[in-house]
C-alpha atoms as a PDB file:
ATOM      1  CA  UNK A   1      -7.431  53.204  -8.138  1.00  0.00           C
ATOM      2  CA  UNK A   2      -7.024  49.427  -7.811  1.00  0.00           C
ATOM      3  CA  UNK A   3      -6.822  49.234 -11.337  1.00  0.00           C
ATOM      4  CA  UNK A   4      -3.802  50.983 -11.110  1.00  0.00           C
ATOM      5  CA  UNK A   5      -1.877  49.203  -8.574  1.00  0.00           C
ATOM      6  CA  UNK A   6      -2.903  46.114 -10.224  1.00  0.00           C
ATOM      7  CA  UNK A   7      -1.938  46.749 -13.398  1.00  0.00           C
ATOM      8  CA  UNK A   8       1.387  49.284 -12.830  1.00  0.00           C
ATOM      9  CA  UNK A   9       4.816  48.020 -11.730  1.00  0.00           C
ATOM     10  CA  UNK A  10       3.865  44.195 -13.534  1.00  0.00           C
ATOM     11  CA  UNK A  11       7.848  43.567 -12.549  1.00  0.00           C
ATOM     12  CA  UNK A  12       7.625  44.874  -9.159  1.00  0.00           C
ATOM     13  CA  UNK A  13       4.735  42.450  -8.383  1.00  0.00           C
ATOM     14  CA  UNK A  14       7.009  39.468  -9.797  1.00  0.00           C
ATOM     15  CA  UNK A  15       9.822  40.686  -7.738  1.00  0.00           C
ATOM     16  CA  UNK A  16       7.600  40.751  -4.827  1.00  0.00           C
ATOM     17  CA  UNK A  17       6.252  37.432  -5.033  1.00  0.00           C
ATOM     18  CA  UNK A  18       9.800  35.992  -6.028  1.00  0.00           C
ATOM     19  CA  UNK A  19      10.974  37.407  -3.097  1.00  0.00           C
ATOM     20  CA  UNK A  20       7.824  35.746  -0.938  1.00  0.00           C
ATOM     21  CA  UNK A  21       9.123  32.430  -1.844  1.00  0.00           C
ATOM     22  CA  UNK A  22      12.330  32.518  -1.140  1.00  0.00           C
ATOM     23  CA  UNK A  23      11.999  33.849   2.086  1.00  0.00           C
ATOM     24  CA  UNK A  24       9.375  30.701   2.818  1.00  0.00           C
ATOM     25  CA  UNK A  25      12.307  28.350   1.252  1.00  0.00           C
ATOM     26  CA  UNK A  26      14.863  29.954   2.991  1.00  0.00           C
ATOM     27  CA  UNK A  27      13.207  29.994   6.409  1.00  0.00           C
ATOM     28  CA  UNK A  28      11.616  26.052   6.154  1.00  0.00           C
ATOM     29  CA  UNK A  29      15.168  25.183   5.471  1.00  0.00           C
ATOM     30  CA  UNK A  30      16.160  26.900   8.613  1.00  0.00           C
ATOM     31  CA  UNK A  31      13.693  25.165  10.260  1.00  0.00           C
ATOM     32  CA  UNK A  32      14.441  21.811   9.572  1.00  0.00           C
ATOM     33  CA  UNK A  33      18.633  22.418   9.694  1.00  0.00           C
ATOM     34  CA  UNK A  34      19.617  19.619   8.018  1.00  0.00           C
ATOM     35  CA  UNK A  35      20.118  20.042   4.182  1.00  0.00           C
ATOM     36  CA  UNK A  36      19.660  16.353   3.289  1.00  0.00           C
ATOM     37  CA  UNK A  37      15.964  17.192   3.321  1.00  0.00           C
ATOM     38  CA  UNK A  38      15.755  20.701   1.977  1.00  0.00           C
ATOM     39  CA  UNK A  39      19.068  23.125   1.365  1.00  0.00           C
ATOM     40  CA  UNK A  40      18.216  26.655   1.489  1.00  0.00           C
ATOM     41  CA  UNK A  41      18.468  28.973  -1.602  1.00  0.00           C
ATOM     42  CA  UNK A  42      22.030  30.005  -0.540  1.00  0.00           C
ATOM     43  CA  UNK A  43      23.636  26.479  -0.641  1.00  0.00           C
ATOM     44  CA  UNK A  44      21.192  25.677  -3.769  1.00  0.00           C
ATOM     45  CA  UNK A  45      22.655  29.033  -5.736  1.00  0.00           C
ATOM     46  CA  UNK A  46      26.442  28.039  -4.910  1.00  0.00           C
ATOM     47  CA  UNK A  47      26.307  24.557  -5.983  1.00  0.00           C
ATOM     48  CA  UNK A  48      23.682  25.745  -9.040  1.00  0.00           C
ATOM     49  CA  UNK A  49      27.242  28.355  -9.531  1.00  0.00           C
ATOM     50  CA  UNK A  50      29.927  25.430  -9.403  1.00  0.00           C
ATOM     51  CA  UNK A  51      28.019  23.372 -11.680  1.00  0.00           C
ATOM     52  CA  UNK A  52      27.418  26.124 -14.626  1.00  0.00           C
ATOM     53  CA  UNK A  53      31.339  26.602 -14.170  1.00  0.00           C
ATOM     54  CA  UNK A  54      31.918  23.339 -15.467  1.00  0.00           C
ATOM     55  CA  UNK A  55      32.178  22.389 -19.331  1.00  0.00           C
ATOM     56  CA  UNK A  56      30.694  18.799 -18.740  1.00  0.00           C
ATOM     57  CA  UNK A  57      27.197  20.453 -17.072  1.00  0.00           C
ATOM     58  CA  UNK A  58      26.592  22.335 -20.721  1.00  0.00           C
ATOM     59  CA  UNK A  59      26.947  18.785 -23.104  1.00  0.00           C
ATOM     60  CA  UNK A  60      24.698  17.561 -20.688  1.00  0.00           C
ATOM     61  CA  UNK A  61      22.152  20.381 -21.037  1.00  0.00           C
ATOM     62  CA  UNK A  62      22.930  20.411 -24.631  1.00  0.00           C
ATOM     63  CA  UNK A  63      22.155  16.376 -25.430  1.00  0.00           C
ATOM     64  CA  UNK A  64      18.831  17.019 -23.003  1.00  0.00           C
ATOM     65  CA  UNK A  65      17.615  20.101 -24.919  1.00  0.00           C
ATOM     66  CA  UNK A  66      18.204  18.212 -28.506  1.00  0.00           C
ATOM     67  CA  UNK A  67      15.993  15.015 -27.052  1.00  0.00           C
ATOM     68  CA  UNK A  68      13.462  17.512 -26.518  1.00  0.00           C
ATOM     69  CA  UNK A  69      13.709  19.827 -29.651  1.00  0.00           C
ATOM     70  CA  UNK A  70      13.876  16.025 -31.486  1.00  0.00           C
ATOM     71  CA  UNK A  71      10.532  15.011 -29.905  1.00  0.00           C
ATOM     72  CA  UNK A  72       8.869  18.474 -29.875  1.00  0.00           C
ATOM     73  CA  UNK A  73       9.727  18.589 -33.849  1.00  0.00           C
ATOM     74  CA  UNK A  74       8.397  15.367 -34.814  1.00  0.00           C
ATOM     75  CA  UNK A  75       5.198  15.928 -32.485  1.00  0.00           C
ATOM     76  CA  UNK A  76       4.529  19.295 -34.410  1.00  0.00           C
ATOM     77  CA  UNK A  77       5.349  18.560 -37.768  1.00  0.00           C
ATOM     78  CA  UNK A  78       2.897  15.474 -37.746  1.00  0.00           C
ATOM     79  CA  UNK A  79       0.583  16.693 -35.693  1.00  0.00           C
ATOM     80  CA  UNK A  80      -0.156  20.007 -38.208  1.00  0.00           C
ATOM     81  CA  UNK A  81       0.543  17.002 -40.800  1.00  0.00           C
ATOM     82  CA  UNK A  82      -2.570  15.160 -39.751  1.00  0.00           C
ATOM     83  CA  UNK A  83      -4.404  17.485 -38.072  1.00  0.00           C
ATOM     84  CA  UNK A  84      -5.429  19.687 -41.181  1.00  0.00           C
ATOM     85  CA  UNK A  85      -6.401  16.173 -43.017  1.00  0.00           C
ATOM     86  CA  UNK A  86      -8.391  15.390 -39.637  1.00  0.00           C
ATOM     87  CA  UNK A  87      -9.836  18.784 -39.210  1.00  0.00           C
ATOM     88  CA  UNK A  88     -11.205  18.937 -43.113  1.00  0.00           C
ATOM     89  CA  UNK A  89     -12.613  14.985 -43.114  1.00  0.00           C
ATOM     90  CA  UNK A  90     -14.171  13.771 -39.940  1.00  0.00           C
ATOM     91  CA  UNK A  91     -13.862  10.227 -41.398  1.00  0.00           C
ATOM     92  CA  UNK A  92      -9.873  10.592 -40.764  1.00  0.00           C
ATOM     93  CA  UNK A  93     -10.513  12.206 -37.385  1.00  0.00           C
ATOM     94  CA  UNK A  94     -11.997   9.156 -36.150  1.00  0.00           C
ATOM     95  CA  UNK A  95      -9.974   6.784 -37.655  1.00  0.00           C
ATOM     96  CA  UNK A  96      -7.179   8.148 -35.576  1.00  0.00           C
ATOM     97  CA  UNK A  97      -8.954   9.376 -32.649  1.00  0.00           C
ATOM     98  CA  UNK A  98      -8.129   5.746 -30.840  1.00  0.00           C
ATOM     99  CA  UNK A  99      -4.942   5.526 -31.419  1.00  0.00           C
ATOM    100  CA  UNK A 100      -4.336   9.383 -29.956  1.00  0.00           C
ATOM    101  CA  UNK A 101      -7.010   8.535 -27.167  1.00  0.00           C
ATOM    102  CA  UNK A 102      -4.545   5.789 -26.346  1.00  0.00           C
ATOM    103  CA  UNK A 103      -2.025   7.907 -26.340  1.00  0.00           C
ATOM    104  CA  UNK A 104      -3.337  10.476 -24.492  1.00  0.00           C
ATOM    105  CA  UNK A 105      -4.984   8.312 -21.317  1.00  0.00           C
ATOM    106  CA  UNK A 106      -1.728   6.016 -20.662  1.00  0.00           C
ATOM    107  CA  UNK A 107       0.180   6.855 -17.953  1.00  0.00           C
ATOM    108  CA  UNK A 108       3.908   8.505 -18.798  1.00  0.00           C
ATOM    109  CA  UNK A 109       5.399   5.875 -16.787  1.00  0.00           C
ATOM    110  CA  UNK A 110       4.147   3.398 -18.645  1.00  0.00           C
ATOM    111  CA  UNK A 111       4.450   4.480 -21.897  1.00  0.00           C
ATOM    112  CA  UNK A 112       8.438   5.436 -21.023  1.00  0.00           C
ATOM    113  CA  UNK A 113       8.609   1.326 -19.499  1.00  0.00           C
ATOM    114  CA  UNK A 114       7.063   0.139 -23.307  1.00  0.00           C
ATOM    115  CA  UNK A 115       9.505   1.919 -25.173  1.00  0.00           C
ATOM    116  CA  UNK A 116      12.395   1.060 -22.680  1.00  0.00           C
ATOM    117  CA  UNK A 117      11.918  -2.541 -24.374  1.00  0.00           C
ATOM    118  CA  UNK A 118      11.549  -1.726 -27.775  1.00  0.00           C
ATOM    119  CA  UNK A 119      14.115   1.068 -28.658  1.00  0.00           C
ATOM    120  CA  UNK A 120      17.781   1.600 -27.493  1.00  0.00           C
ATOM    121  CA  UNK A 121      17.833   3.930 -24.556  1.00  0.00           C
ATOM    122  CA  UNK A 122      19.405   7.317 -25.807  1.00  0.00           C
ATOM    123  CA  UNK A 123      16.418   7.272 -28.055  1.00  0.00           C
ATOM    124  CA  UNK A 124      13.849   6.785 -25.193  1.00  0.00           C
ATOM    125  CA  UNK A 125      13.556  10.296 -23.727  1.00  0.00           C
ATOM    126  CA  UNK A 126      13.199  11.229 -27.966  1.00  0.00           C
ATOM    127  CA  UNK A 127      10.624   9.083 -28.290  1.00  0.00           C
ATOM    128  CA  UNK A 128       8.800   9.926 -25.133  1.00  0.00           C
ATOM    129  CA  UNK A 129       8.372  13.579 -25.968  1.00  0.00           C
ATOM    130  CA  UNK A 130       6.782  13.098 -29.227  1.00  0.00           C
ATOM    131  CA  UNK A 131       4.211  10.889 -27.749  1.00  0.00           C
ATOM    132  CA  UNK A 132       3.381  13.069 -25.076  1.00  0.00           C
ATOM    133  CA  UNK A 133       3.596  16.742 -27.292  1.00  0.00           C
ATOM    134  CA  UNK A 134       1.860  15.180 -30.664  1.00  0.00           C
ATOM    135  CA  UNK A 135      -2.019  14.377 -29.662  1.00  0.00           C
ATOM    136  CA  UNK A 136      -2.050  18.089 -27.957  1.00  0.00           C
ATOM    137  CA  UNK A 137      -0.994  19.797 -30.961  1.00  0.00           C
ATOM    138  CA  UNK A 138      -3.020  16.810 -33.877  1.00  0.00           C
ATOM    139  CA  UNK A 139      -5.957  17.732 -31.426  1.00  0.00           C
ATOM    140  CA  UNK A 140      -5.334  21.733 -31.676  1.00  0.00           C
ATOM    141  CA  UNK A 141      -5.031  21.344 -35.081  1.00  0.00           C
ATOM    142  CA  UNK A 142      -7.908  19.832 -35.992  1.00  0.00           C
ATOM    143  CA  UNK A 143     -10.458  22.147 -33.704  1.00  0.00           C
ATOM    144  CA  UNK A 144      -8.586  24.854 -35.306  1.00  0.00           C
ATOM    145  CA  UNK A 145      -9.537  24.177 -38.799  1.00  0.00           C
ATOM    146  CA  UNK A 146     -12.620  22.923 -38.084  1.00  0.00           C
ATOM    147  CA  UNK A 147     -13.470  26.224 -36.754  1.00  0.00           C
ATOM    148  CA  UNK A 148     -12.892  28.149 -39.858  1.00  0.00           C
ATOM    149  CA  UNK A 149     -15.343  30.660 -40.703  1.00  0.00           C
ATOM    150  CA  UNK A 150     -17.792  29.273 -43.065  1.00  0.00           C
ATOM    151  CA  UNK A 151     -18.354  32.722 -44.455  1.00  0.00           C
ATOM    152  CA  UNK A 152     -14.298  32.940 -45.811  1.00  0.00           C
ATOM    153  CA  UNK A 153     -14.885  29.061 -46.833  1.00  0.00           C
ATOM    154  CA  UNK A 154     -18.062  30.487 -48.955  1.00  0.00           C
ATOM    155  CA  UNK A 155     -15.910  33.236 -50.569  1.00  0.00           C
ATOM    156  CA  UNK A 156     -13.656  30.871 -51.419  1.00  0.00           C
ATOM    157  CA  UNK A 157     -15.951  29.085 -53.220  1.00  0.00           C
ATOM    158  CA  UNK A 158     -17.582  31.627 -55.173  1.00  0.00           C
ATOM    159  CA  UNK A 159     -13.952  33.031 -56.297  1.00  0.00           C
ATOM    160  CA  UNK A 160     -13.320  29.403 -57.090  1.00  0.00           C
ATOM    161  CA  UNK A 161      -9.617  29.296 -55.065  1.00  0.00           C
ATOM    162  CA  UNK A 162      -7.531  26.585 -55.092  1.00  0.00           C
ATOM    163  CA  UNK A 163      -7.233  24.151 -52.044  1.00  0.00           C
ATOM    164  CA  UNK A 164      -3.394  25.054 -52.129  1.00  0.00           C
ATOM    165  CA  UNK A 165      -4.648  28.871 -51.815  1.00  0.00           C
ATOM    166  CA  UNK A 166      -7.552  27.778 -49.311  1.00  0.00           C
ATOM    167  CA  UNK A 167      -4.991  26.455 -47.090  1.00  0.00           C
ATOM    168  CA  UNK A 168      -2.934  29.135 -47.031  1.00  0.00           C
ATOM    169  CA  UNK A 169      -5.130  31.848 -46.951  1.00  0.00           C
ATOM    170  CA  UNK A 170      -7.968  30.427 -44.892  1.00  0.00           C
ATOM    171  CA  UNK A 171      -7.568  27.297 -42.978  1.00  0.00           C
ATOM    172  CA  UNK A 172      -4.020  27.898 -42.187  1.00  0.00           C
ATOM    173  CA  UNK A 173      -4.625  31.410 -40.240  1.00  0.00           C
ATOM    174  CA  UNK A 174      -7.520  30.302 -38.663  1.00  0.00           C
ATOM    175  CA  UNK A 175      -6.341  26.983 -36.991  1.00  0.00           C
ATOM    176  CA  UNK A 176      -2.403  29.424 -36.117  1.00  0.00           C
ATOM    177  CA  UNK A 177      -3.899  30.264 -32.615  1.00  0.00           C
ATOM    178  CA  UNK A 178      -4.515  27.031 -31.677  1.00  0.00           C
ATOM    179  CA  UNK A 179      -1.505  25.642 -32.854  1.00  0.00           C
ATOM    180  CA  UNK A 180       0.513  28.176 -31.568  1.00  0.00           C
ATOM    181  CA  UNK A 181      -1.552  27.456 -27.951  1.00  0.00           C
ATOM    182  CA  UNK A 182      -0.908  23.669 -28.532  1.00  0.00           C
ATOM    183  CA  UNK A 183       2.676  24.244 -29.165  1.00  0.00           C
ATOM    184  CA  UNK A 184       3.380  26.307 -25.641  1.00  0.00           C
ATOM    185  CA  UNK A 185       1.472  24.055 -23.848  1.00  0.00           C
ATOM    186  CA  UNK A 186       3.370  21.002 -25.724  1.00  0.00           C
ATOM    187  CA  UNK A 187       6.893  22.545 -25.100  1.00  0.00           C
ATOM    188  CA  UNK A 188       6.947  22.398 -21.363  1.00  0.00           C
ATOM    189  CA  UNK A 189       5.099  18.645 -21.068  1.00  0.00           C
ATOM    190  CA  UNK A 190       7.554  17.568 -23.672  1.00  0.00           C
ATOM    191  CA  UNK A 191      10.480  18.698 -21.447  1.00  0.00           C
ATOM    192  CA  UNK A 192       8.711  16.984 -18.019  1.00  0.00           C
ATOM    193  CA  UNK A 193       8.262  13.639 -20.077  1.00  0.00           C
ATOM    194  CA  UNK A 194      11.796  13.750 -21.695  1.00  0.00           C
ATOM    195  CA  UNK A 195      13.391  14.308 -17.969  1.00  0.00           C
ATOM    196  CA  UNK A 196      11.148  11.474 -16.553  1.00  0.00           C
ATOM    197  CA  UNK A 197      12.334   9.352 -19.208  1.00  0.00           C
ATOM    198  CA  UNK A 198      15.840   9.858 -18.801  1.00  0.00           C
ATOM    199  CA  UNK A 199      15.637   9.708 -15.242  1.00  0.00           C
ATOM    200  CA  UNK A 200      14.277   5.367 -15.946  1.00  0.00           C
ATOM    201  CA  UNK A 201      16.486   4.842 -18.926  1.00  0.00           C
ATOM    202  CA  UNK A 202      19.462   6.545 -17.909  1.00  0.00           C
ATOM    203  CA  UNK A 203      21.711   7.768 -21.167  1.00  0.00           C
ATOM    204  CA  UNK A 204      25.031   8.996 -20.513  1.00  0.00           C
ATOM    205  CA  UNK A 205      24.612  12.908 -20.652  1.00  0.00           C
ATOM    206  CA  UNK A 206      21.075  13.582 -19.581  1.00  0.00           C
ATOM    207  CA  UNK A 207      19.293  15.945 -16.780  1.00  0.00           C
ATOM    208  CA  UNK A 208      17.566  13.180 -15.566  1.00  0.00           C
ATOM    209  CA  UNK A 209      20.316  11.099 -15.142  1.00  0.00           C
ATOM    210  CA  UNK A 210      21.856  13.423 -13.007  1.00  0.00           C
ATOM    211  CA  UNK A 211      18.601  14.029 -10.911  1.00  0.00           C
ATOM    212  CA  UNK A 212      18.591   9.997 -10.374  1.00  0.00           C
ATOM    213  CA  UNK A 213      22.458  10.093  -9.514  1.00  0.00           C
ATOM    214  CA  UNK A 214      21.995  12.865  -6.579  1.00  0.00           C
ATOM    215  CA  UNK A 215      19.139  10.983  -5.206  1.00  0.00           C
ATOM    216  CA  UNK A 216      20.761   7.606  -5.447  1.00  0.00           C
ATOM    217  CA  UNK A 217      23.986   9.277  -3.623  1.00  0.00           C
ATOM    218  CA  UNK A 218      21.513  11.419  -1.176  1.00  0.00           C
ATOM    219  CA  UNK A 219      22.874  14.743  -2.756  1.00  0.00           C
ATOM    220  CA  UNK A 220      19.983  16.846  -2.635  1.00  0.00           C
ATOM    221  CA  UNK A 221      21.476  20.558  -2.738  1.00  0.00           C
ATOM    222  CA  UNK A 222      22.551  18.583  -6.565  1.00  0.00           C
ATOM    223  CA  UNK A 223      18.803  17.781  -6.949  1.00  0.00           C
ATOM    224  CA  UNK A 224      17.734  21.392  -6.362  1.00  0.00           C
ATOM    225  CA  UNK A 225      20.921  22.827  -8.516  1.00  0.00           C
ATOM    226  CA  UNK A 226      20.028  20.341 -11.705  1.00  0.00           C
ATOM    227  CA  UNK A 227      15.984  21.386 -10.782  1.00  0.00           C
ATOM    228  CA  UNK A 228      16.725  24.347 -11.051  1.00  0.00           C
ATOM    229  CA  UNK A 229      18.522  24.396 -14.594  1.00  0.00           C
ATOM    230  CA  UNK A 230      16.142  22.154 -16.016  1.00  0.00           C
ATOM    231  CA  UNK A 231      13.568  24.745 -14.820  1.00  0.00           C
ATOM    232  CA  UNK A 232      15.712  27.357 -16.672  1.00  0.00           C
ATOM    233  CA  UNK A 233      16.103  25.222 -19.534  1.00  0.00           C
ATOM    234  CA  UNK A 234      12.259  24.942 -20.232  1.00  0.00           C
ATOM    235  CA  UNK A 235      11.144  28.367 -19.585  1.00  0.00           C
ATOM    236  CA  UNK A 236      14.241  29.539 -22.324  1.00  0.00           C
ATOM    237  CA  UNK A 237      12.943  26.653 -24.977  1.00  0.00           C
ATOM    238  CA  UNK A 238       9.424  28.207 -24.462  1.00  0.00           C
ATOM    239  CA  UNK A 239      10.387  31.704 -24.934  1.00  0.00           C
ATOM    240  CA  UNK A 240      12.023  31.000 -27.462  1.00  0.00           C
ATOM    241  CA  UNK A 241       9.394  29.151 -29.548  1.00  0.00           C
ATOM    242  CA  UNK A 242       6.996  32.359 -28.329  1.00  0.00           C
ATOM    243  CA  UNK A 243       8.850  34.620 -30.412  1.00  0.00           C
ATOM    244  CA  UNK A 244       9.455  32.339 -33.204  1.00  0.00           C
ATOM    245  CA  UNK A 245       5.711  32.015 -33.437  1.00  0.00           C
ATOM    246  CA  UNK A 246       5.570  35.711 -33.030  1.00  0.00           C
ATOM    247  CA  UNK A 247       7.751  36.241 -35.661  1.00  0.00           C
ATOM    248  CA  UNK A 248       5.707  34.326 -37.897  1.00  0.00           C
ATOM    249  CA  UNK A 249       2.148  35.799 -37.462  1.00  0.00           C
ATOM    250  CA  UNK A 250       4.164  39.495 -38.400  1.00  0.00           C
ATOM    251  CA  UNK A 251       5.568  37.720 -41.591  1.00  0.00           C
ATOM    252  CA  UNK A 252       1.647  36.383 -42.488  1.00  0.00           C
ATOM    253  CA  UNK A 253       0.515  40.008 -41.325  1.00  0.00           C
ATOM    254  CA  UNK A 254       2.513  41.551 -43.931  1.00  0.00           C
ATOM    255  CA  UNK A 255       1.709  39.338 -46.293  1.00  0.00           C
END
């Protein structure tokens, strides 16, 4: 029986808990009464409203969501790039294990300040989501391919196939979960980082230029509202690189 209830009505239990929170929201904002702290889900929906009315709120959105699609790009087309060399020839692995190492243990902040002085600003929150999305998915990568079956790797050797064919018929399938893993994981951290660094560097149509302008100017129900859509924003890039990746495990199925 609780089997049942757990597992029956999955959007019922959402709605439930949705509902849970916004009732705490809306009642701690009650509590406090004053809005510069915390505006209640009322006030944050109407100003969330007048904002998605307005044609300057979408180029905004739009230049954000390229920064990140930029950065999320470059971080997964090198990290497959060099993770399958990495994953086949430990030699390679460790000869770039420092640099991603580096990568991986310095602080956003600091990494966002570095490239601040080196690179132009619009190109900052770019930058700052490839660093942060590629060693997840080079390290993915790797582990994936390193965890190929040695059985398949045997057949392939006694049928003689091709390291073109080996790679596409072996190594690539096995390390897909991972990468596929890496790459959800990758998509939301990319977005945090690319806000954070817009927020410091400040480009002309940018999320997190607008989150620094409504704290600067005290507006919070504006924090919330832009919050909000970047929220939206993320969860609609990641859904939409789910079904892309869905799409292409049917396509290798049928093959």
């Amino acid at each position: 029986m609780k089997t049942s209830i757990t597992s029956n009505n999955p959007w019922k239990q959402k709605l439930i808990a949705g509902l849970f929170w916004l009732l705490l929201w809306g009642s701690l904002s009650a509590l406090i009464h004053k809005e510069i702290y915390l505006p209640g889900p009322l006030t944050t929906l109407k100003k969330l409203t007048v904002l998605l009315r307005e044609p300057g709120t979408w180029q905004i959105l739009g230049f954000s969501w390229i920064r990140v699609w930029g950065g999320f790009f470059l971080s997964f087309s090198l990290g497959i790039l060099l993770g399958f060399p990495s994953g086949l020839t430990p030699a390679i692995q460790e000869w770039l294990k420092p640099m991603v190492q580096t990568l991986k243990s310095t602080p956003v902040i600091a990494l966002i300040l570095l490239v601040l002085i080196w690179v132009p600003s619009d190109l900052v929150p770019l930058i700052i989501s490839f660093l942060i999305g590629f060693p997840l998915i080079w390290a993915q990568t790797a582990e994936g391919v390193r965890r190929t079956d040695p059985k398949l790797l045997e057949m392939a050797r006694v049928f003689h196939l091709s390291l073109t064919k080996r790679m596409k018929q072996i190594y690539f399938p096995s390390a897909w979960p991972a990468i596929r893993h890496a790459s959800q994981t990758a998509v939301g951290l990319c977005w945090k980082a690319s806000v954070a660094a817009e927020v410091l560097s400040h480009p002309r149509f940018a999320i997190g230029s607008k989150l620094y302008d409504a704290k600067v100017y005290l507006e919070t129900p504006d924090l919330f509202a832009w919050t909000m859509i970047l929220i939206m924003a993320s969860m609609l890039t990641e859904k939409l690189f789910l079904s892309i990746f869905h799409q292409r495990r049917d396509i290798h199925a049928n093959d």
